[in-house]
PDB file of N, CA and C in Angstrom:
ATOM      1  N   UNK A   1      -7.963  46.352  16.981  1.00  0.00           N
ATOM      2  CA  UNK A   1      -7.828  46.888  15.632  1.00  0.00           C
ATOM      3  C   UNK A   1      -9.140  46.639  14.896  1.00  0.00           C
ATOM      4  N   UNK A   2      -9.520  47.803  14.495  1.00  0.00           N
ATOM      5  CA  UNK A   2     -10.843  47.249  13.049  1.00  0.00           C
ATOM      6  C   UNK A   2     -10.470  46.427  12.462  1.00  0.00           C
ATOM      7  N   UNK A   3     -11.850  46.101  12.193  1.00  0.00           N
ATOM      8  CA  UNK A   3     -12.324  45.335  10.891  1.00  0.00           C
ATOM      9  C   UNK A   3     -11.596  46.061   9.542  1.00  0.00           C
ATOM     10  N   UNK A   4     -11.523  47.451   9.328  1.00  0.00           N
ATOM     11  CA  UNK A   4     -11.253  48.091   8.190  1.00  0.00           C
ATOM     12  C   UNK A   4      -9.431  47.973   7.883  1.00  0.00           C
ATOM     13  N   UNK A   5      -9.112  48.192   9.370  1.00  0.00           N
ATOM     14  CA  UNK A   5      -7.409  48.203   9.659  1.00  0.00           C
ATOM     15  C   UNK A   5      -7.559  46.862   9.403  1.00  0.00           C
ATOM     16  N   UNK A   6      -7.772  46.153   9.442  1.00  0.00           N
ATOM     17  CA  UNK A   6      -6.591  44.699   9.656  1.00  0.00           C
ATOM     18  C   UNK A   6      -7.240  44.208   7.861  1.00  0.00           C
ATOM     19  N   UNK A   7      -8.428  44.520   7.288  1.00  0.00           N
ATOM     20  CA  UNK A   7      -8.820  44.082   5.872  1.00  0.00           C
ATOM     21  C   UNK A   7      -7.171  45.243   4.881  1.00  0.00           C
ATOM     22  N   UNK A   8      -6.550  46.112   5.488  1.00  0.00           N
ATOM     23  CA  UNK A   8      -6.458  47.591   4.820  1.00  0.00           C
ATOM     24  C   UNK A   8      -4.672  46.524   4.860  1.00  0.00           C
ATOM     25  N   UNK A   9      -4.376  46.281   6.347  1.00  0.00           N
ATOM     26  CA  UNK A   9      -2.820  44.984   6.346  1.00  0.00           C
ATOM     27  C   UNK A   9      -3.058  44.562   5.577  1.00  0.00           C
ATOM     28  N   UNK A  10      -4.042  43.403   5.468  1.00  0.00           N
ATOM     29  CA  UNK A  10      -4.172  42.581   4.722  1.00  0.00           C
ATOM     30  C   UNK A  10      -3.968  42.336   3.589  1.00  0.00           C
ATOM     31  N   UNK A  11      -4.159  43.980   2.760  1.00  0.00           N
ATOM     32  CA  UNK A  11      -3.843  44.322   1.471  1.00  0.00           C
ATOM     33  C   UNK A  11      -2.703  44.660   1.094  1.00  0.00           C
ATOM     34  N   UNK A  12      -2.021  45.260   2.198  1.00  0.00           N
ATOM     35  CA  UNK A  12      -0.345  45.081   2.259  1.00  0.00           C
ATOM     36  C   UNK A  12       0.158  44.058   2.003  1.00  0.00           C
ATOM     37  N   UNK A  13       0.085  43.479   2.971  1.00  0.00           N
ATOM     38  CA  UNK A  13       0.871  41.871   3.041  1.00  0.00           C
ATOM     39  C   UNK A  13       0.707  41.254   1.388  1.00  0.00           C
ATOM     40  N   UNK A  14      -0.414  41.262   1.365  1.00  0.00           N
ATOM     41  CA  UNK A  14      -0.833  40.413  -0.112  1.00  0.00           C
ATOM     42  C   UNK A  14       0.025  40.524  -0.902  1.00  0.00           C
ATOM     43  N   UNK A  15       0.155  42.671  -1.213  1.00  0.00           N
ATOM     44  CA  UNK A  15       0.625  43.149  -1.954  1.00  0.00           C
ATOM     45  C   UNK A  15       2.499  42.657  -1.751  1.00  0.00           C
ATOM     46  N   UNK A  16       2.607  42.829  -0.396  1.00  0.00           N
ATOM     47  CA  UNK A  16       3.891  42.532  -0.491  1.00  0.00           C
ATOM     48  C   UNK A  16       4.335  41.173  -0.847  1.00  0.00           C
ATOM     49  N   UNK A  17       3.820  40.240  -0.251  1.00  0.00           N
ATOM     50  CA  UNK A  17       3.946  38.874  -1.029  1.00  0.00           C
ATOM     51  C   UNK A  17       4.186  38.476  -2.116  1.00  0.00           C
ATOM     52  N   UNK A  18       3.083  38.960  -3.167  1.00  0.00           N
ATOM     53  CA  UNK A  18       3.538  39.315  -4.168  1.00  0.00           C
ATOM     54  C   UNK A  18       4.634  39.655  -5.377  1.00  0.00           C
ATOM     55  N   UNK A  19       4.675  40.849  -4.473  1.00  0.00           N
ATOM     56  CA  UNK A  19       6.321  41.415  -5.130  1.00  0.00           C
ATOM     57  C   UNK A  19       7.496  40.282  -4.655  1.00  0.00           C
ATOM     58  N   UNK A  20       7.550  39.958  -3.350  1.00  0.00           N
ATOM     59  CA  UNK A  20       8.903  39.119  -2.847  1.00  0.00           C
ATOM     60  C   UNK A  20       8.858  37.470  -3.632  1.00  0.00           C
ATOM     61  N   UNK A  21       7.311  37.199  -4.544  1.00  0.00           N
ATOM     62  CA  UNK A  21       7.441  36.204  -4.663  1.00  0.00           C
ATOM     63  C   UNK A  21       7.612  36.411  -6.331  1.00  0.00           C
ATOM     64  N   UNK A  22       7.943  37.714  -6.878  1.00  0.00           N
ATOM     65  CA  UNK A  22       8.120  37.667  -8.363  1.00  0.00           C
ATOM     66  C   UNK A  22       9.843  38.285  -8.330  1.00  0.00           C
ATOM     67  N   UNK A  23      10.147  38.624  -6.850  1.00  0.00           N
ATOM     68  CA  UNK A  23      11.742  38.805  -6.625  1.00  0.00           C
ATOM     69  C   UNK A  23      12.013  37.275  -6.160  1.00  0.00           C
ATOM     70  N   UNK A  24      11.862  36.462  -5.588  1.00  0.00           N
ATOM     71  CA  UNK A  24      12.473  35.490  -5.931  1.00  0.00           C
ATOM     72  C   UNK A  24      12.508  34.308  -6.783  1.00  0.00           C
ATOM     73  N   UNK A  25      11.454  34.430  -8.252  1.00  0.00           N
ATOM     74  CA  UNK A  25      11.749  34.023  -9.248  1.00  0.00           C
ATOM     75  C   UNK A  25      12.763  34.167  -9.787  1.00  0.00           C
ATOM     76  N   UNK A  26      13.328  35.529  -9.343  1.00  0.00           N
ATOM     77  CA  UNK A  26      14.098  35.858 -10.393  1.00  0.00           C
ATOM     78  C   UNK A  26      15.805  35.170  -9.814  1.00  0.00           C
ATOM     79  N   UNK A  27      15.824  35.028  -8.577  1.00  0.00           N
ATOM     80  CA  UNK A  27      17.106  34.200  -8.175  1.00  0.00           C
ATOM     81  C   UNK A  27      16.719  32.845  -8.031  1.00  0.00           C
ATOM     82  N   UNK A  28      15.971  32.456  -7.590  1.00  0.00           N
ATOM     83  CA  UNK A  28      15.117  30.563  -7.476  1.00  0.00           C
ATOM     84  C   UNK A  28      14.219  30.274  -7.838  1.00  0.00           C
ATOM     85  N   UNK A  29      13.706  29.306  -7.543  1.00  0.00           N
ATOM     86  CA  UNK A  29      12.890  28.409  -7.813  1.00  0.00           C
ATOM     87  C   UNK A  29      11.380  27.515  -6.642  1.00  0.00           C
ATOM     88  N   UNK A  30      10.659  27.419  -7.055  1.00  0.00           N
ATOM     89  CA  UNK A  30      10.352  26.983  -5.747  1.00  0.00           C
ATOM     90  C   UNK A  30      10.969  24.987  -5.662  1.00  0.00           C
ATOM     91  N   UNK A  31      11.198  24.623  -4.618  1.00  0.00           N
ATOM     92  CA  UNK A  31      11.673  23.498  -4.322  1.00  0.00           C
ATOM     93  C   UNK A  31      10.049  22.481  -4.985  1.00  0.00           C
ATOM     94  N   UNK A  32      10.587  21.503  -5.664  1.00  0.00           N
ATOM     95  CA  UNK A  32       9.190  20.695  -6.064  1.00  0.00           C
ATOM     96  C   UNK A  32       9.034  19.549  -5.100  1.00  0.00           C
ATOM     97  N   UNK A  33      10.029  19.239  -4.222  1.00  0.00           N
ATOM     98  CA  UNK A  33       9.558  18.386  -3.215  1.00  0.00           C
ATOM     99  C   UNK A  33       8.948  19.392  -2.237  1.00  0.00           C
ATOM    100  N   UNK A  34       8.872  20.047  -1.722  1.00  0.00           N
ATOM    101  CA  UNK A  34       8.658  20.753  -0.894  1.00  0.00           C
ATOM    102  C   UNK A  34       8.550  22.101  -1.448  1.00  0.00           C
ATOM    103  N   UNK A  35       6.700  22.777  -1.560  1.00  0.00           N
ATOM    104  CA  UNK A  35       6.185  23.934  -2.024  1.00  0.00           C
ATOM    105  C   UNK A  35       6.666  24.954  -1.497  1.00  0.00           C
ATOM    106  N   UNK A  36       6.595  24.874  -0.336  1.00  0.00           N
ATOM    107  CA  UNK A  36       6.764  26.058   0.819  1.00  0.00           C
ATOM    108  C   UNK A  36       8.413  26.549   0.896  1.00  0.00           C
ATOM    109  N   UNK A  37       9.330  25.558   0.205  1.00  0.00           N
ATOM    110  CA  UNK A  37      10.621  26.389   0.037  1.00  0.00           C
ATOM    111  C   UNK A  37      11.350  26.458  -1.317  1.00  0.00           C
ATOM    112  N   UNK A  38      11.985  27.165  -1.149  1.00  0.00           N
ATOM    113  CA  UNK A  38      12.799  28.091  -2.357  1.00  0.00           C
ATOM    114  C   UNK A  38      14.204  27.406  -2.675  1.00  0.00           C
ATOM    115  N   UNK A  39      14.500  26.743  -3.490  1.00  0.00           N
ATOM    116  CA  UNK A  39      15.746  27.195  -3.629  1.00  0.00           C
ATOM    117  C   UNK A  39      16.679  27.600  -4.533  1.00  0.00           C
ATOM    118  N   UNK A  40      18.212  28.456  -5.026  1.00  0.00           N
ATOM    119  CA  UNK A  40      18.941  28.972  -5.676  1.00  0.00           C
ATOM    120  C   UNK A  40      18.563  28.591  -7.082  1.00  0.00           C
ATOM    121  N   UNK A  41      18.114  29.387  -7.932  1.00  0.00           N
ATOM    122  CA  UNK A  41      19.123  28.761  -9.419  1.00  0.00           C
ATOM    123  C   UNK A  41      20.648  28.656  -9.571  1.00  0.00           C
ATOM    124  N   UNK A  42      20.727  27.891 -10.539  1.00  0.00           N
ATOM    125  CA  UNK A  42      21.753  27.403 -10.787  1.00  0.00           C
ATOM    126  C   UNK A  42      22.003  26.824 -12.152  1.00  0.00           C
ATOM    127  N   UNK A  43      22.867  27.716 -13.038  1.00  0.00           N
ATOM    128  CA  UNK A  43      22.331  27.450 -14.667  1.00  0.00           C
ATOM    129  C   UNK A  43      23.538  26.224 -15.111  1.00  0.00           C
ATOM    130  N   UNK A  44      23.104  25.204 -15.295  1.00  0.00           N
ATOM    131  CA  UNK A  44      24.022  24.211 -16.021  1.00  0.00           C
ATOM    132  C   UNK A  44      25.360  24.307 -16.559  1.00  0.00           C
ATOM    133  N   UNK A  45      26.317  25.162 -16.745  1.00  0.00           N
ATOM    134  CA  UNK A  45      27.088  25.655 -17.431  1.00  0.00           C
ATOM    135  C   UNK A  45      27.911  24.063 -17.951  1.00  0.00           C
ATOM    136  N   UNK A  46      28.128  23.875 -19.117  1.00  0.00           N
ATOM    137  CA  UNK A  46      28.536  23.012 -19.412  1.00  0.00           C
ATOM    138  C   UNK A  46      30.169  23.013 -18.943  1.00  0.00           C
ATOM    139  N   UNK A  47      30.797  21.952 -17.876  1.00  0.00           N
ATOM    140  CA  UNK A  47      32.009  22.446 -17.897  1.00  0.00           C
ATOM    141  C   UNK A  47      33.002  22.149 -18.737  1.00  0.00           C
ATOM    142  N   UNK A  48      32.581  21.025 -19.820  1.00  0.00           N
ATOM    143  CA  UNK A  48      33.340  20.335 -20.288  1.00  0.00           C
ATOM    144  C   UNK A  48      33.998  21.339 -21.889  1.00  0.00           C
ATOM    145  N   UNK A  49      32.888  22.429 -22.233  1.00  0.00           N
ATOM    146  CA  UNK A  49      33.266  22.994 -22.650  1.00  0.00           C
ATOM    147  C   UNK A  49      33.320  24.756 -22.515  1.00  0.00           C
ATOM    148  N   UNK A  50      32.939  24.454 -21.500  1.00  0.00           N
ATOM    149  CA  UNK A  50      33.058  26.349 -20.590  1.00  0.00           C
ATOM    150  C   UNK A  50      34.723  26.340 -20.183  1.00  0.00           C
ATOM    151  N   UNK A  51      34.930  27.753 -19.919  1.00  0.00           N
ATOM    152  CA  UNK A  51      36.423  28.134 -19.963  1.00  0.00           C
ATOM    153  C   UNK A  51      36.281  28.365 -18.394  1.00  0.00           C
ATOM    154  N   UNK A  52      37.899  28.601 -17.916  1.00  0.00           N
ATOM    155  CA  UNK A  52      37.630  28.699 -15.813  1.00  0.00           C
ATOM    156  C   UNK A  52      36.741  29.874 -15.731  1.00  0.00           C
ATOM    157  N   UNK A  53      36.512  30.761 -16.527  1.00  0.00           N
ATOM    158  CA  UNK A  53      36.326  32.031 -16.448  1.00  0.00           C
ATOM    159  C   UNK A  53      34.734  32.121 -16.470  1.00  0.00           C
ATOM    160  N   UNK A  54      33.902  31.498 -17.306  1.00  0.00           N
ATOM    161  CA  UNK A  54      32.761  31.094 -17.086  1.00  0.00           C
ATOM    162  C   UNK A  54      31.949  30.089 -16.366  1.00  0.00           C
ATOM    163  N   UNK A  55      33.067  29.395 -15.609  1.00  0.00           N
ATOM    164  CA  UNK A  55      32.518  28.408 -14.680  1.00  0.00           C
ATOM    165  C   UNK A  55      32.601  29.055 -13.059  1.00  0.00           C
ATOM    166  N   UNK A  56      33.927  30.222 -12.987  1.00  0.00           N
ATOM    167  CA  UNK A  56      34.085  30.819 -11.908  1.00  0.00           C
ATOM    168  C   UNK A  56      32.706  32.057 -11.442  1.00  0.00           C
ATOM    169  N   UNK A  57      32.287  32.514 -13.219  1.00  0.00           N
ATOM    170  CA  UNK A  57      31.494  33.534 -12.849  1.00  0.00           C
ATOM    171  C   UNK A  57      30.154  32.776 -12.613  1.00  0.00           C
ATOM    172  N   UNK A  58      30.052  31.595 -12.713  1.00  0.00           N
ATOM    173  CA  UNK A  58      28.224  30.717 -12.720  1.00  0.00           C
ATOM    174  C   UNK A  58      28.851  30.735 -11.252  1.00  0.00           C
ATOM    175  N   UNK A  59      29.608  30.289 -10.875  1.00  0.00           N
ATOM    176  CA  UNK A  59      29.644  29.601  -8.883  1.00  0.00           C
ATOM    177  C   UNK A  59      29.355  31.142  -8.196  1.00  0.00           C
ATOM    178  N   UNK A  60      29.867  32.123  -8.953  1.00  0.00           N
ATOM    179  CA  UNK A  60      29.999  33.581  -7.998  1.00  0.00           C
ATOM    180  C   UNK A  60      28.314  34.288  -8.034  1.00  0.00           C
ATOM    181  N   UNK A  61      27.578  33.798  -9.318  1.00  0.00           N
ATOM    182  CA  UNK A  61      25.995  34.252  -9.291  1.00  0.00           C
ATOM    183  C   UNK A  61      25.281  33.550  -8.539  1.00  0.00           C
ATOM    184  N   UNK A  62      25.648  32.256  -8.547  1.00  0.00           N
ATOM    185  CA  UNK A  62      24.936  30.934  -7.816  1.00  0.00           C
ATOM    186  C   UNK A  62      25.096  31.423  -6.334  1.00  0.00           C
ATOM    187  N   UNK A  63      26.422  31.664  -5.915  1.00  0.00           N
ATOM    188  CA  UNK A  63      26.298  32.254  -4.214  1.00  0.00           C
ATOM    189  C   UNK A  63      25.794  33.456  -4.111  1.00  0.00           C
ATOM    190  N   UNK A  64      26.343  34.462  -4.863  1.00  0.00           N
ATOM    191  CA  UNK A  64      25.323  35.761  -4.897  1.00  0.00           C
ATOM    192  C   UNK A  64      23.419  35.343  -4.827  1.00  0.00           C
ATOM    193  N   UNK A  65      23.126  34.432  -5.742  1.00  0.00           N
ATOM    194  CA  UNK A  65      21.623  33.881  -5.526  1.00  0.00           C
ATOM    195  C   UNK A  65      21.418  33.502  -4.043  1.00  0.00           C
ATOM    196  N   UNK A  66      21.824  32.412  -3.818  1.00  0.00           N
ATOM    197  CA  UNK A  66      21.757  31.715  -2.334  1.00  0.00           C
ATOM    198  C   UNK A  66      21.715  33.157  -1.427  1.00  0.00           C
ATOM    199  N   UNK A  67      22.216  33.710  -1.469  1.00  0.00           N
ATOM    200  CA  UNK A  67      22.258  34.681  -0.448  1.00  0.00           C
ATOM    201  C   UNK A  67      21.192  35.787  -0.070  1.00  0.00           C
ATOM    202  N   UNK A  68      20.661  36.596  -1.409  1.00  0.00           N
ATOM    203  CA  UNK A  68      19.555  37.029  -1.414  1.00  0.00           C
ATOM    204  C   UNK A  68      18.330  36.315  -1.642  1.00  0.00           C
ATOM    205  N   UNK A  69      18.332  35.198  -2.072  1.00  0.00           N
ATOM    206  CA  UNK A  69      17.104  33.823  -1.942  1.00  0.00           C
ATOM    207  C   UNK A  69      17.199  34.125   0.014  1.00  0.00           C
ATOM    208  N   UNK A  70      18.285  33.900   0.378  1.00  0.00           N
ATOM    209  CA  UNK A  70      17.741  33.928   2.027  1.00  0.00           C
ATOM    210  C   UNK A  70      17.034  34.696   2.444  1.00  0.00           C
ATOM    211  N   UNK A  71      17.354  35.798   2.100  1.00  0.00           N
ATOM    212  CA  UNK A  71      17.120  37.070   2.744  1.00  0.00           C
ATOM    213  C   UNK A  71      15.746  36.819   2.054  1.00  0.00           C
ATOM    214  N   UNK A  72      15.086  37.041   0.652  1.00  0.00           N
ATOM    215  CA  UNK A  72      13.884  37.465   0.758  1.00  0.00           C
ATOM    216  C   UNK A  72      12.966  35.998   1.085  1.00  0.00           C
ATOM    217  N   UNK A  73      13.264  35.090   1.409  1.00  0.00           N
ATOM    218  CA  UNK A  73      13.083  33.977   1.263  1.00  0.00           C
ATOM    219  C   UNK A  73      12.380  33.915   2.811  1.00  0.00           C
ATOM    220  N   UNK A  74      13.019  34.902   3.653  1.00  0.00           N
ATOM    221  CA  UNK A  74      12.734  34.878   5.329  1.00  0.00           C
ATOM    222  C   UNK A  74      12.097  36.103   5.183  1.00  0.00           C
ATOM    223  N   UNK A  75      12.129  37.174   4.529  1.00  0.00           N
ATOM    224  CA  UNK A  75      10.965  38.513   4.692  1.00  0.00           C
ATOM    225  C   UNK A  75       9.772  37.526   4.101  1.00  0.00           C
ATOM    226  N   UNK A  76       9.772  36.613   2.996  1.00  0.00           N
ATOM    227  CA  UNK A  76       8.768  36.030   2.758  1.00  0.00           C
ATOM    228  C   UNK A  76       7.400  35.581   3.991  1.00  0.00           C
ATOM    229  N   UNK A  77       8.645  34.160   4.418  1.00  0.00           N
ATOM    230  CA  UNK A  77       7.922  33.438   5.708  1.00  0.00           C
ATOM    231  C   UNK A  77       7.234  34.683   6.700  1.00  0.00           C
ATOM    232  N   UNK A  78       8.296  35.726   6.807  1.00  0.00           N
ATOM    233  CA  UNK A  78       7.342  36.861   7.750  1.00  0.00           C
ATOM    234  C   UNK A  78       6.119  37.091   7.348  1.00  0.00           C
ATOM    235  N   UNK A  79       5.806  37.601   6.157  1.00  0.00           N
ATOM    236  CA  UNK A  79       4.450  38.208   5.580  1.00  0.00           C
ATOM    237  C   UNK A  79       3.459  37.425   5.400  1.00  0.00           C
ATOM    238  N   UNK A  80       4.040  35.816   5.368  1.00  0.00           N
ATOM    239  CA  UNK A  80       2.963  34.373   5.679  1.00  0.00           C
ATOM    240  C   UNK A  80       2.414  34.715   6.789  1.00  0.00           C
ATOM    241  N   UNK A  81       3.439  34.818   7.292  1.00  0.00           N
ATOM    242  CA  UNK A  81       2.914  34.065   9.228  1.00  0.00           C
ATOM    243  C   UNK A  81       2.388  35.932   9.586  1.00  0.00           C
ATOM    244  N   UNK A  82       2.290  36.976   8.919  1.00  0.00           N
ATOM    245  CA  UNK A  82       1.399  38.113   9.522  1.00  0.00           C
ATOM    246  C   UNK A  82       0.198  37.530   8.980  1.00  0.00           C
ATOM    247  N   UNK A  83       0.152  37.850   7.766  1.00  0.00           N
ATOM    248  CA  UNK A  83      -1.512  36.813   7.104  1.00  0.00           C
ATOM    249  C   UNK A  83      -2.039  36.297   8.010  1.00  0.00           C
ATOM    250  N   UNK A  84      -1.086  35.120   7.807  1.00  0.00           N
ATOM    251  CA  UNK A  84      -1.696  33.881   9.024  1.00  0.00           C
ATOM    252  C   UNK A  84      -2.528  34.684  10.217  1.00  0.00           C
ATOM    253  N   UNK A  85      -1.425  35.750  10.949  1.00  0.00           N
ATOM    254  CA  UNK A  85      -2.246  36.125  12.216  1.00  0.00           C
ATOM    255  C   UNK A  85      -3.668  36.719  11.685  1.00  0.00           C
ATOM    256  N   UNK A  86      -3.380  37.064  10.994  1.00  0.00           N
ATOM    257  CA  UNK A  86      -4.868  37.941  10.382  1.00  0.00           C
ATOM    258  C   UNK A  86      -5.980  37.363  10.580  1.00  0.00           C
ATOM    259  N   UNK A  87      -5.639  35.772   9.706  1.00  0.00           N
ATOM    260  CA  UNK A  87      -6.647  35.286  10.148  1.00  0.00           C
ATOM    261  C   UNK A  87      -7.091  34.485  11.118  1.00  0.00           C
ATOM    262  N   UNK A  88      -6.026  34.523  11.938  1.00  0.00           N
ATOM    263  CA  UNK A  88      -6.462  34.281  13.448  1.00  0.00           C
ATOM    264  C   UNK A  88      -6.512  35.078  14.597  1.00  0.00           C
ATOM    265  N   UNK A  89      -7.033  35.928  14.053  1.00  0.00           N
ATOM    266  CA  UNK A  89      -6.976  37.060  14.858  1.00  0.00           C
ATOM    267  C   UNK A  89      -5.975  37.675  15.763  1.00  0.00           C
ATOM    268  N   UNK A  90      -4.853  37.602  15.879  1.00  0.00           N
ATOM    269  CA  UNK A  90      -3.728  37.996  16.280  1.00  0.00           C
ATOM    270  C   UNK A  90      -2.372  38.492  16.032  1.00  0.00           C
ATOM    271  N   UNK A  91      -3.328  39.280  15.039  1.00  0.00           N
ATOM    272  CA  UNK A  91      -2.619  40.561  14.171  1.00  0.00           C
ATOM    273  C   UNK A  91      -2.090  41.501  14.957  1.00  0.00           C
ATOM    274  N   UNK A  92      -0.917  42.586  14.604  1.00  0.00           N
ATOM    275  CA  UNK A  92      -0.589  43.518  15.241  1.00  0.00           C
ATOM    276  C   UNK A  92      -0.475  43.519  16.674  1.00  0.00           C
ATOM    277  N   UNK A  93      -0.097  42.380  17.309  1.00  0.00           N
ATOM    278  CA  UNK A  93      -0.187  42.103  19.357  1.00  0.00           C
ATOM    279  C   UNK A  93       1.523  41.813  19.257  1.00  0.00           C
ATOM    280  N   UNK A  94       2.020  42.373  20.287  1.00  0.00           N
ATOM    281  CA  UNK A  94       3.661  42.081  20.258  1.00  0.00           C
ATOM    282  C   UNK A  94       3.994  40.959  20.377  1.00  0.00           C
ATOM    283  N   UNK A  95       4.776  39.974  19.787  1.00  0.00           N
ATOM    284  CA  UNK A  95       5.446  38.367  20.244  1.00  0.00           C
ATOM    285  C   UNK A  95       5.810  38.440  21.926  1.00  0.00           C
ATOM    286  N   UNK A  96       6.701  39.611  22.122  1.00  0.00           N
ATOM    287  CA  UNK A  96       7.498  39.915  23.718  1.00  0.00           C
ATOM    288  C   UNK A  96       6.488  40.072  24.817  1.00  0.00           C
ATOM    289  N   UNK A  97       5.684  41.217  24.647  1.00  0.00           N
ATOM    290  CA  UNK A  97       5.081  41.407  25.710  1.00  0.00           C
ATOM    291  C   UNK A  97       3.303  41.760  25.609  1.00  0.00           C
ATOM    292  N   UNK A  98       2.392  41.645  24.369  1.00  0.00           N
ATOM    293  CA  UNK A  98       1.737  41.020  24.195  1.00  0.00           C
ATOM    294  C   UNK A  98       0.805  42.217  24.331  1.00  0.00           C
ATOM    295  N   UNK A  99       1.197  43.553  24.424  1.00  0.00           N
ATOM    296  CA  UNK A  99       0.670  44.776  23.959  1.00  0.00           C
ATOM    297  C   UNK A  99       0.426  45.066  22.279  1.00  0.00           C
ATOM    298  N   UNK A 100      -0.211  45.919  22.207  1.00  0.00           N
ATOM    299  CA  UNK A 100      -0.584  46.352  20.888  1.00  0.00           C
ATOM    300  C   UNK A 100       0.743  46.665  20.199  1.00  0.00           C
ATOM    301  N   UNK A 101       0.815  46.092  18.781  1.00  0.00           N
ATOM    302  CA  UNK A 101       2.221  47.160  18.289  1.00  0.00           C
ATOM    303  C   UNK A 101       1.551  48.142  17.254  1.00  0.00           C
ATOM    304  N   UNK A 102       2.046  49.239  17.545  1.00  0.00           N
ATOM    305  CA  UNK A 102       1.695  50.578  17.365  1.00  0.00           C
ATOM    306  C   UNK A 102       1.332  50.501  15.727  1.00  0.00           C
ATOM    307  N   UNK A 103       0.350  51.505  15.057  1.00  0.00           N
ATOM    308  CA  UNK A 103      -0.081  51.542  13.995  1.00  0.00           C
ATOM    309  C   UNK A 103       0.922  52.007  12.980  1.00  0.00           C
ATOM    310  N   UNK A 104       1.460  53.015  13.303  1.00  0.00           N
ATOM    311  CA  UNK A 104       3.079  53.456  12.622  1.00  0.00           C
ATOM    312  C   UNK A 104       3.922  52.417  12.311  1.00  0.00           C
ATOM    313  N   UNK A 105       4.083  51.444  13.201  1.00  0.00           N
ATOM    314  CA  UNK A 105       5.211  50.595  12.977  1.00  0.00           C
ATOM    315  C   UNK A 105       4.840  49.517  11.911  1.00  0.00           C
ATOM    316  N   UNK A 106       3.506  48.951  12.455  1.00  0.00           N
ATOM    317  CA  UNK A 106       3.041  48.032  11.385  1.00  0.00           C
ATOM    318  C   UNK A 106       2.553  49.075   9.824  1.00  0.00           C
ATOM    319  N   UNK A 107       2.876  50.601   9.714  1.00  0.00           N
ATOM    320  CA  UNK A 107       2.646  51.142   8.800  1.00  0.00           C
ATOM    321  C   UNK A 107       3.933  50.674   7.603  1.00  0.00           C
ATOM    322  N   UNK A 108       4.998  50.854   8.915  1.00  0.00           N
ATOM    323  CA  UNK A 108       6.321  50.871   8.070  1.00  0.00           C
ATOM    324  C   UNK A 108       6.654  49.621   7.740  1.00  0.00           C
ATOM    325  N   UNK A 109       6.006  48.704   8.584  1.00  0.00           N
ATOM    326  CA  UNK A 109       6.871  47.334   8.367  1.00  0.00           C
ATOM    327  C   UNK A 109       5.455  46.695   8.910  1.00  0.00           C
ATOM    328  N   UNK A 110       4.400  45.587   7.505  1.00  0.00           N
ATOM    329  CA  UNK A 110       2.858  45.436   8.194  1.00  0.00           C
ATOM    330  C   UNK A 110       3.438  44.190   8.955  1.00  0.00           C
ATOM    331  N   UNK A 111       4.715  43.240   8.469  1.00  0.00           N
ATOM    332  CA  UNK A 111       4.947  41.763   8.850  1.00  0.00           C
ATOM    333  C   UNK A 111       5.961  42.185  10.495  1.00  0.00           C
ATOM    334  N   UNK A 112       5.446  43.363  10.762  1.00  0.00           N
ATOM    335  CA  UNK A 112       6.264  43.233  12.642  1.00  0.00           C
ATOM    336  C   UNK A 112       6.067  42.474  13.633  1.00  0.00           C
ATOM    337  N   UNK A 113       6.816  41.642  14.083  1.00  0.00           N
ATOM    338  CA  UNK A 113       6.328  40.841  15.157  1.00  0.00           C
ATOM    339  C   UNK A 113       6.453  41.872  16.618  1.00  0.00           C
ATOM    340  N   UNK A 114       6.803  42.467  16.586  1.00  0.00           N
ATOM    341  CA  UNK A 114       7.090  43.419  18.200  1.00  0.00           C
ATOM    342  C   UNK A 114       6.832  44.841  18.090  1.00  0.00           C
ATOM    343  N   UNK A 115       6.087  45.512  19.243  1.00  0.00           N
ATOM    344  CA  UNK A 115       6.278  46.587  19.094  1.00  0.00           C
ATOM    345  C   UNK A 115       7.368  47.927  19.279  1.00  0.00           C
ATOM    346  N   UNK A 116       7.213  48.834  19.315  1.00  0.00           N
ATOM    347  CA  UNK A 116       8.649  49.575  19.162  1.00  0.00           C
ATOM    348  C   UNK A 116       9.433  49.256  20.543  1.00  0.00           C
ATOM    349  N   UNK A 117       8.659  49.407  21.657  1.00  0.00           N
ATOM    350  CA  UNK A 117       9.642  48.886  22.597  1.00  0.00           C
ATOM    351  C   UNK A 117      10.483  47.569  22.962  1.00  0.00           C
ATOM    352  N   UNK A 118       9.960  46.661  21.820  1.00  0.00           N
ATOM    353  CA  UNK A 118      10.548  45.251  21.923  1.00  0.00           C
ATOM    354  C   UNK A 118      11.222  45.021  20.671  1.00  0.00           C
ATOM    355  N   UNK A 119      11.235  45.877  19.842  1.00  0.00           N
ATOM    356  CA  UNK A 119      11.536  46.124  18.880  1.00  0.00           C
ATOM    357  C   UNK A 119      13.181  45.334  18.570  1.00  0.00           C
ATOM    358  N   UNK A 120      14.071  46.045  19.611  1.00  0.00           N
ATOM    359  CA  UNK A 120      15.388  45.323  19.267  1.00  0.00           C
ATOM    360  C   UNK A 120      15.349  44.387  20.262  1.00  0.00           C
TER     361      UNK A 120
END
């Protein structure tokens, strides 16, 4: 892959990073013992004077959070660890079988670890 292709990912990834890391502000937090992970908000609801009805709907956002915190929380770690290859030169090479993965695929998706034939 060029020099131009893998600077051109690069600007993807960034870009995507980015966005997944101003989408999961909006459900978590980053962990302060530990930078590198995320976890749920979770808003105080006072129970002592909250009704069942507002304590049922904080537990039902709080798991709704946890859940999409996962999800973008792991597209995250993907778009690290493509970076990462970037700059170790082992960008765009399949995890499986260690062929090129096709320019299309890393078009559609730059954080692919496999190419289309290893795909599933």
């Amino acid at each position: 892959m060029t020099k131009d292709k893998l600077k051109y990912f690069e600007g993807k990834l960034s870009a995507e990073k980015k966005l997944l890391e101003e989408e999961l502000k909006t459900v978590g937090r980053r962990n302060p013992h530990n930078p590198n992970d995320w976890e749920p908000k979770y808003t105080n609801t006072n129970t002592d004077t909250a009704d069942q009805l507002e304590v049922a709907e904080e537990l039902e956002n709080y798991q709704n959070n946890i859940a999409i915190l996962n999800n973008l929380e792991s597209k995250y770690n993907e778009v690290l660890k493509a970076i990462e290859k970037i700059h170790q030169n082992k960008y765009g090479i399949c995890e499986m079988g260690g062929e090129f993965i096709e320019i299309d695929r890393l078009e559609a998706n730059p954080s692919a670890k496999t190419c289309k034939k290893h795909m599933n």
